[in-house]
N, C-alpha and C. Protein backbone atom coordinates (compact mmCIF):
# COMPACT_ATOMS: atom_id res chain seq x y z
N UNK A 1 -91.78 19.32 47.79
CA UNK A 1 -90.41 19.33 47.29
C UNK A 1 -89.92 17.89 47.17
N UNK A 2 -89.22 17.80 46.00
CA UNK A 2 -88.52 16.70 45.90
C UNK A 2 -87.36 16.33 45.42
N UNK A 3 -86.17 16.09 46.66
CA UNK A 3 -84.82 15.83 46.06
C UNK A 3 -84.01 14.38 46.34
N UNK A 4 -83.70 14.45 45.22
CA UNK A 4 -83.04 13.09 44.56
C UNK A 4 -81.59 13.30 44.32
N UNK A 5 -80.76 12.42 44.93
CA UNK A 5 -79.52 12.57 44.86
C UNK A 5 -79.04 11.24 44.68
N UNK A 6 -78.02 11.29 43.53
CA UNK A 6 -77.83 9.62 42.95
C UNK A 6 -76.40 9.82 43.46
N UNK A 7 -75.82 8.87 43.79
CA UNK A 7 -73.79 8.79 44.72
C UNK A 7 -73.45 7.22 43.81
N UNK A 8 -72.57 7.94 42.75
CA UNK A 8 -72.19 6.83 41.77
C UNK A 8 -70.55 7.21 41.77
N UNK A 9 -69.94 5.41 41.92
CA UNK A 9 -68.72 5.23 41.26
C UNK A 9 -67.95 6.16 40.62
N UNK A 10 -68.20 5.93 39.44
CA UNK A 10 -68.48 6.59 38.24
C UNK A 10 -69.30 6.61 37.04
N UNK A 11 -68.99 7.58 36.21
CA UNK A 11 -70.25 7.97 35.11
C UNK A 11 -70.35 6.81 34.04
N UNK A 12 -71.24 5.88 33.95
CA UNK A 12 -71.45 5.27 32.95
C UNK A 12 -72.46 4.87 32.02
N UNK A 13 -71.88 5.84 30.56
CA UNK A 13 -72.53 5.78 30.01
C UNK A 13 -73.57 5.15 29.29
N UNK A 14 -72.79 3.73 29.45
CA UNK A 14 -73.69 2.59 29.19
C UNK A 14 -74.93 2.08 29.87
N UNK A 15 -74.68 2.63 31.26
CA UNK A 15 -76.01 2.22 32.11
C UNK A 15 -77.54 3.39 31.48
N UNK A 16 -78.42 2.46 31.34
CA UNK A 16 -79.83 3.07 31.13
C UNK A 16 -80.19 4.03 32.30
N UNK A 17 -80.21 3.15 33.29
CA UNK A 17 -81.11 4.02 34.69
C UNK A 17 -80.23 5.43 34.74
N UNK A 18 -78.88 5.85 34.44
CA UNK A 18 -77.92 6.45 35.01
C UNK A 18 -78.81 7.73 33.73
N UNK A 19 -78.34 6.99 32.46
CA UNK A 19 -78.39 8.12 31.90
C UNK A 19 -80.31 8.97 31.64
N UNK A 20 -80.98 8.12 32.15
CA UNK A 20 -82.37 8.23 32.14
C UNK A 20 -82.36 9.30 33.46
N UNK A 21 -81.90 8.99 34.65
CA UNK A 21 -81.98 10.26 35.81
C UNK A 21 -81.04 11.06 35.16
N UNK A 22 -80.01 11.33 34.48
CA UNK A 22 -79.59 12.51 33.85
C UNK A 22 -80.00 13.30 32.83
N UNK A 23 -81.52 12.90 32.16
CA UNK A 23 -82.23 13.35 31.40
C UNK A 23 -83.21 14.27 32.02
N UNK A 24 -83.73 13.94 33.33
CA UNK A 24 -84.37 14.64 34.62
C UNK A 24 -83.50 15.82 35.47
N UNK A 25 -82.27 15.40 34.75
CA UNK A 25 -81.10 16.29 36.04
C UNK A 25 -80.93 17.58 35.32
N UNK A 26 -81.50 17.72 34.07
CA UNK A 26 -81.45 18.58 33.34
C UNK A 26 -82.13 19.89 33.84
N UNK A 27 -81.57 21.19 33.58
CA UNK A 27 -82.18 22.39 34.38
C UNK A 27 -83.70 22.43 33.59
N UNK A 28 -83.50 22.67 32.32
CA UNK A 28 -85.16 22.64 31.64
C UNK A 28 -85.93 22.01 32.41
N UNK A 29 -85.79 20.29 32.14
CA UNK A 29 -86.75 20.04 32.48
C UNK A 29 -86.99 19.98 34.56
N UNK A 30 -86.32 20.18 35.28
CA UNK A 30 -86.82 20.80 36.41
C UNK A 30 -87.70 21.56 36.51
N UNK A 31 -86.82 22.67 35.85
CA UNK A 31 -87.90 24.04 35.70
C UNK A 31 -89.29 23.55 35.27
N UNK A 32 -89.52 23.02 33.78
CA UNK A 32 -90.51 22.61 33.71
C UNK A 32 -91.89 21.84 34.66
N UNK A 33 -90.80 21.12 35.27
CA UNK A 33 -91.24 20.16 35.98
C UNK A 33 -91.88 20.85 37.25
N UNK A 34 -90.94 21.85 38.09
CA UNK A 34 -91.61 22.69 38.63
C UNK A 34 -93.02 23.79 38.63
N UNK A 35 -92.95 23.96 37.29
CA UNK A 35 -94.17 24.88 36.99
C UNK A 35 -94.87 23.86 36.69
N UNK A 36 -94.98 22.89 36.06
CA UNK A 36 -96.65 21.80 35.57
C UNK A 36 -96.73 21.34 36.87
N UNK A 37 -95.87 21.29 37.90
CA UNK A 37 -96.32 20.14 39.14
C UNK A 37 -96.41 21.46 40.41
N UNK A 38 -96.46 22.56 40.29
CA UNK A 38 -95.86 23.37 41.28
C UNK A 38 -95.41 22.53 42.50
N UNK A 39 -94.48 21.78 42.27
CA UNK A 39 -93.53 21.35 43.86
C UNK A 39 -92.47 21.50 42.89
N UNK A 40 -91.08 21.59 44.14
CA UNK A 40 -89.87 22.19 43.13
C UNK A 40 -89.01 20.78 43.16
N UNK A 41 -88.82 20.59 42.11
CA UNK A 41 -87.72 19.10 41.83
C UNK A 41 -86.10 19.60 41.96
N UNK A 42 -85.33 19.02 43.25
CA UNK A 42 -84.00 18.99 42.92
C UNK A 42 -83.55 18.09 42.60
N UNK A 43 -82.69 17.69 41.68
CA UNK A 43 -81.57 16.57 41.78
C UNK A 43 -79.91 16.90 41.47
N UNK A 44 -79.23 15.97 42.10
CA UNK A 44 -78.23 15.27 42.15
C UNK A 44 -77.45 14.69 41.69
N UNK A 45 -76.17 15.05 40.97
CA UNK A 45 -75.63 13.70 40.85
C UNK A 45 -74.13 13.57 41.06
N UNK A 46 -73.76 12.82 41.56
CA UNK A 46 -72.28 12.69 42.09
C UNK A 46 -71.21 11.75 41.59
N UNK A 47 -70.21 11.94 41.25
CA UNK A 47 -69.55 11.05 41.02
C UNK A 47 -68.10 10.36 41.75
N UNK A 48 -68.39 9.40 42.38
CA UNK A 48 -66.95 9.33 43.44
C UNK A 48 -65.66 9.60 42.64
N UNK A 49 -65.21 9.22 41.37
CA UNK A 49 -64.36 9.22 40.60
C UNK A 49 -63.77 10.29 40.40
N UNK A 50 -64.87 11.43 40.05
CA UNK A 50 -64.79 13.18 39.99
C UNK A 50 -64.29 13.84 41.23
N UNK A 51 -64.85 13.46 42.47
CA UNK A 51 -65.01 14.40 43.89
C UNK A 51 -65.22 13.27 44.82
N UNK A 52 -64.38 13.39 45.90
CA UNK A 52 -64.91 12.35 46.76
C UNK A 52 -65.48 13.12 48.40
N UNK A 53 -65.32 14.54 48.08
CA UNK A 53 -65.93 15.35 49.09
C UNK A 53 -67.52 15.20 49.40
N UNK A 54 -68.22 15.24 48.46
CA UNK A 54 -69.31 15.14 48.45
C UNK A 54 -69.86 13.67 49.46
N UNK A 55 -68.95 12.50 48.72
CA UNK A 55 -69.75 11.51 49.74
C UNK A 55 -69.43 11.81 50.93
N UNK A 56 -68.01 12.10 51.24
CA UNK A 56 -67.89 12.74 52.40
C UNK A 56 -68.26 13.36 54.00
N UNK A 57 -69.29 14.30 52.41
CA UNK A 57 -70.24 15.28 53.72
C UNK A 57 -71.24 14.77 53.95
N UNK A 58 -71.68 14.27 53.28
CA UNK A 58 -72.98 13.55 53.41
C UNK A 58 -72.69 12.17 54.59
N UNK A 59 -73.63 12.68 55.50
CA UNK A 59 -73.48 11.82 56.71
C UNK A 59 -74.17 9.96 56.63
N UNK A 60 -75.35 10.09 55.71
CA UNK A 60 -75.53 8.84 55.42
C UNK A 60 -74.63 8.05 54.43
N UNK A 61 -74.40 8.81 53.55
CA UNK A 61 -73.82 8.27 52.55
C UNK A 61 -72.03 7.86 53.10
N UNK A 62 -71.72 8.56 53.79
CA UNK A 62 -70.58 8.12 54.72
C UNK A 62 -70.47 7.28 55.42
N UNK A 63 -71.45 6.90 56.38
CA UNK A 63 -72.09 5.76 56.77
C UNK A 63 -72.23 4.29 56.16
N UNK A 64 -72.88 4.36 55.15
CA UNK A 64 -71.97 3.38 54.30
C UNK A 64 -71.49 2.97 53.32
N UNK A 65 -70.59 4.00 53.45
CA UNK A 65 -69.28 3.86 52.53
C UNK A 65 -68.22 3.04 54.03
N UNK A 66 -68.82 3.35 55.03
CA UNK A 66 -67.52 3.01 56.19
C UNK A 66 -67.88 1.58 56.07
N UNK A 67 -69.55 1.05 55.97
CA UNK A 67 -69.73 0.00 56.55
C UNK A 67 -69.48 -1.46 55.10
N UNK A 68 -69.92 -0.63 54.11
CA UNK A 68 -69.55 -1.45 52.80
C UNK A 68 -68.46 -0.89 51.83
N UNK A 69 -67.79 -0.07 51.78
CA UNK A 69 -67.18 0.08 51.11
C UNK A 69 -67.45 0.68 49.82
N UNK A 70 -67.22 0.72 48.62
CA UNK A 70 -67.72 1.02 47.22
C UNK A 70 -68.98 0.09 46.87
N UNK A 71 -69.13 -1.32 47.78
CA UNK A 71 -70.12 -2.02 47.44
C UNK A 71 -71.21 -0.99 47.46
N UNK A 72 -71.31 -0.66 48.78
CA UNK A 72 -72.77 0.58 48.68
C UNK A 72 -73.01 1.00 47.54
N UNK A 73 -71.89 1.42 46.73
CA UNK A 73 -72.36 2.52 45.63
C UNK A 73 -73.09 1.41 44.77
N UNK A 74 -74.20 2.08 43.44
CA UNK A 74 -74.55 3.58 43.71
C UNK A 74 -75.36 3.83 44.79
N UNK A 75 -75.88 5.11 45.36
CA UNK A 75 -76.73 4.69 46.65
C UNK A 75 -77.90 6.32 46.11
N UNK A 76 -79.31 5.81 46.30
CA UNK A 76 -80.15 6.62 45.87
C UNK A 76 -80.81 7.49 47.04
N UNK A 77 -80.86 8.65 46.72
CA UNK A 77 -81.08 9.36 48.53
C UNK A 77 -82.35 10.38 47.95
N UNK A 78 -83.74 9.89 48.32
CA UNK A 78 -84.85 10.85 47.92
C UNK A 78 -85.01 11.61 49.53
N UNK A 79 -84.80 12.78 49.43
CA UNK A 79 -85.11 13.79 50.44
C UNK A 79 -84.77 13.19 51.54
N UNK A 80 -83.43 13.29 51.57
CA UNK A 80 -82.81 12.77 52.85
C UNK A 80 -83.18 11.23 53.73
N UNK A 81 -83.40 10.30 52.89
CA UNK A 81 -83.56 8.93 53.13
C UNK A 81 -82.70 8.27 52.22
N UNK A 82 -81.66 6.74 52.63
CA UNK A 82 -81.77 6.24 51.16
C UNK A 82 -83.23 5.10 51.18
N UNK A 83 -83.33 5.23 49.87
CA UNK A 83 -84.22 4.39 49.24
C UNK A 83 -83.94 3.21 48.47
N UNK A 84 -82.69 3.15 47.92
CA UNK A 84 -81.73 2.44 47.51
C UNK A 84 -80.13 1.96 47.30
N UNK A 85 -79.82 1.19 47.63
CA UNK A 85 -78.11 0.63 47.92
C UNK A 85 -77.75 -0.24 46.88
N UNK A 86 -76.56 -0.28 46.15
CA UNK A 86 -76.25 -1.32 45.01
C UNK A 86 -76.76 -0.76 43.73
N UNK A 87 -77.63 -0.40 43.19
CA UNK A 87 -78.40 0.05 42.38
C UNK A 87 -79.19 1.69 42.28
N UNK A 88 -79.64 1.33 40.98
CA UNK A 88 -80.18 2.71 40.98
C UNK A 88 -81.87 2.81 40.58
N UNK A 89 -82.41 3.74 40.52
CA UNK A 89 -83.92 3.89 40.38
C UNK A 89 -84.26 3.46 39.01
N UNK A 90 -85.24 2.49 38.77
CA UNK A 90 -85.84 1.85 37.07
C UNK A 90 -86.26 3.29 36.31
N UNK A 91 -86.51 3.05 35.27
CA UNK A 91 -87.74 3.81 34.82
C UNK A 91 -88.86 3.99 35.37
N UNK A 92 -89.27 2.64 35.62
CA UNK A 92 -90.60 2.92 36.58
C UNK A 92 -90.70 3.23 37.68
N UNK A 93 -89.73 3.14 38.14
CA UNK A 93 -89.60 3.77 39.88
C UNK A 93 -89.55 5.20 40.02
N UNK A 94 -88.41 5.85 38.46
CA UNK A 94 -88.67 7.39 38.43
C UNK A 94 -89.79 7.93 37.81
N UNK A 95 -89.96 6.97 37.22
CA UNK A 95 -91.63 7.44 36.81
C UNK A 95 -92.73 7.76 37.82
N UNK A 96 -92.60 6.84 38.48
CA UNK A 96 -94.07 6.63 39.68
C UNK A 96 -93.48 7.78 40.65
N UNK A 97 -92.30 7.85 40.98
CA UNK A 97 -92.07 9.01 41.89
C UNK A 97 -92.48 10.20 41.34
N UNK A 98 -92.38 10.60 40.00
CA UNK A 98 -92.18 11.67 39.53
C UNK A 98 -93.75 12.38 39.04
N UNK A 99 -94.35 10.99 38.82
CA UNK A 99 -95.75 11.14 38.29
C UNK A 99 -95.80 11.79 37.12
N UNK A 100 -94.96 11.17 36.53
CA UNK A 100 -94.99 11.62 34.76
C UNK A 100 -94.51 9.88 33.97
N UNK A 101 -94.81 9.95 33.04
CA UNK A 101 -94.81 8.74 31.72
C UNK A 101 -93.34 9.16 31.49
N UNK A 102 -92.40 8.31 31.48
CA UNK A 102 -90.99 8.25 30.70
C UNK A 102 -91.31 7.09 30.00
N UNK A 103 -90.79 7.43 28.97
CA UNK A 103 -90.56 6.09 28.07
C UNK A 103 -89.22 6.49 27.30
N UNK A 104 -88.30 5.48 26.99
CA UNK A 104 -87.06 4.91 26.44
C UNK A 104 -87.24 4.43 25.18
N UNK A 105 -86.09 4.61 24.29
CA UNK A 105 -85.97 3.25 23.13
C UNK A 105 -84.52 2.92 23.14
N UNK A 106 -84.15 1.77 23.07
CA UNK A 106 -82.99 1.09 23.17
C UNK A 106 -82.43 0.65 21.96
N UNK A 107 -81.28 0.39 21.75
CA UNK A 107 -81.09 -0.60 20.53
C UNK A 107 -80.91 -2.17 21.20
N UNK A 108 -80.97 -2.55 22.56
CA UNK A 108 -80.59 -3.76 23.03
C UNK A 108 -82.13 -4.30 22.69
């Protein structure tokens, strides 16, 4: 099993990494993702802007929010660890976790 939970600010559209894990956050491709890999993929995604319950409950992610503030955000939490603070997961980082090829095209 593998769950990924992204704790963002807010939604921006402009960011790559953001909208690249929301291409994964998609129910299809879970599902999919579940049957070619049989392990079950959850993800996540939160937005402080939307709900601020969520960081809330979450005991790490509360943690530091007490100790940094919004600096923490975004903060990346794979199966109950974070893995990342300030930032969010590359392409290649969700790639290699995921063990599938993503590829992007940009206009930048």
């Amino acid at each position: 099993m593998i769950n990924i939970s992204y704790y963002c600010l807010e939604d921006d559209e402009k960011c790559l990494k953001l909208e690249v894990f929301k291409s994964i956050h998609d129910e299809r491709f879970r599902n999919s993702y579940n049957i070619l890999h049989e392990e079950k993929l959850f993800t996540h995604l939160y937005m402080k802007s939307k709900s601020n319950s969520p960081f809330k409950q979450n005991e790490l992610v509360n943690k530091e929010l007490k100790k940094d503030g919004d600096n923490a955000l975004p903060l990346v939490i794979i199966n109950n660890e974070i893995v990342k603070r300030g930032d969010l997961l590359t392409v290649e980082e969700l790639s290699d976790l995921l063990g599938i090829g993503i590829s992007i095209q940009s206009d930048n």
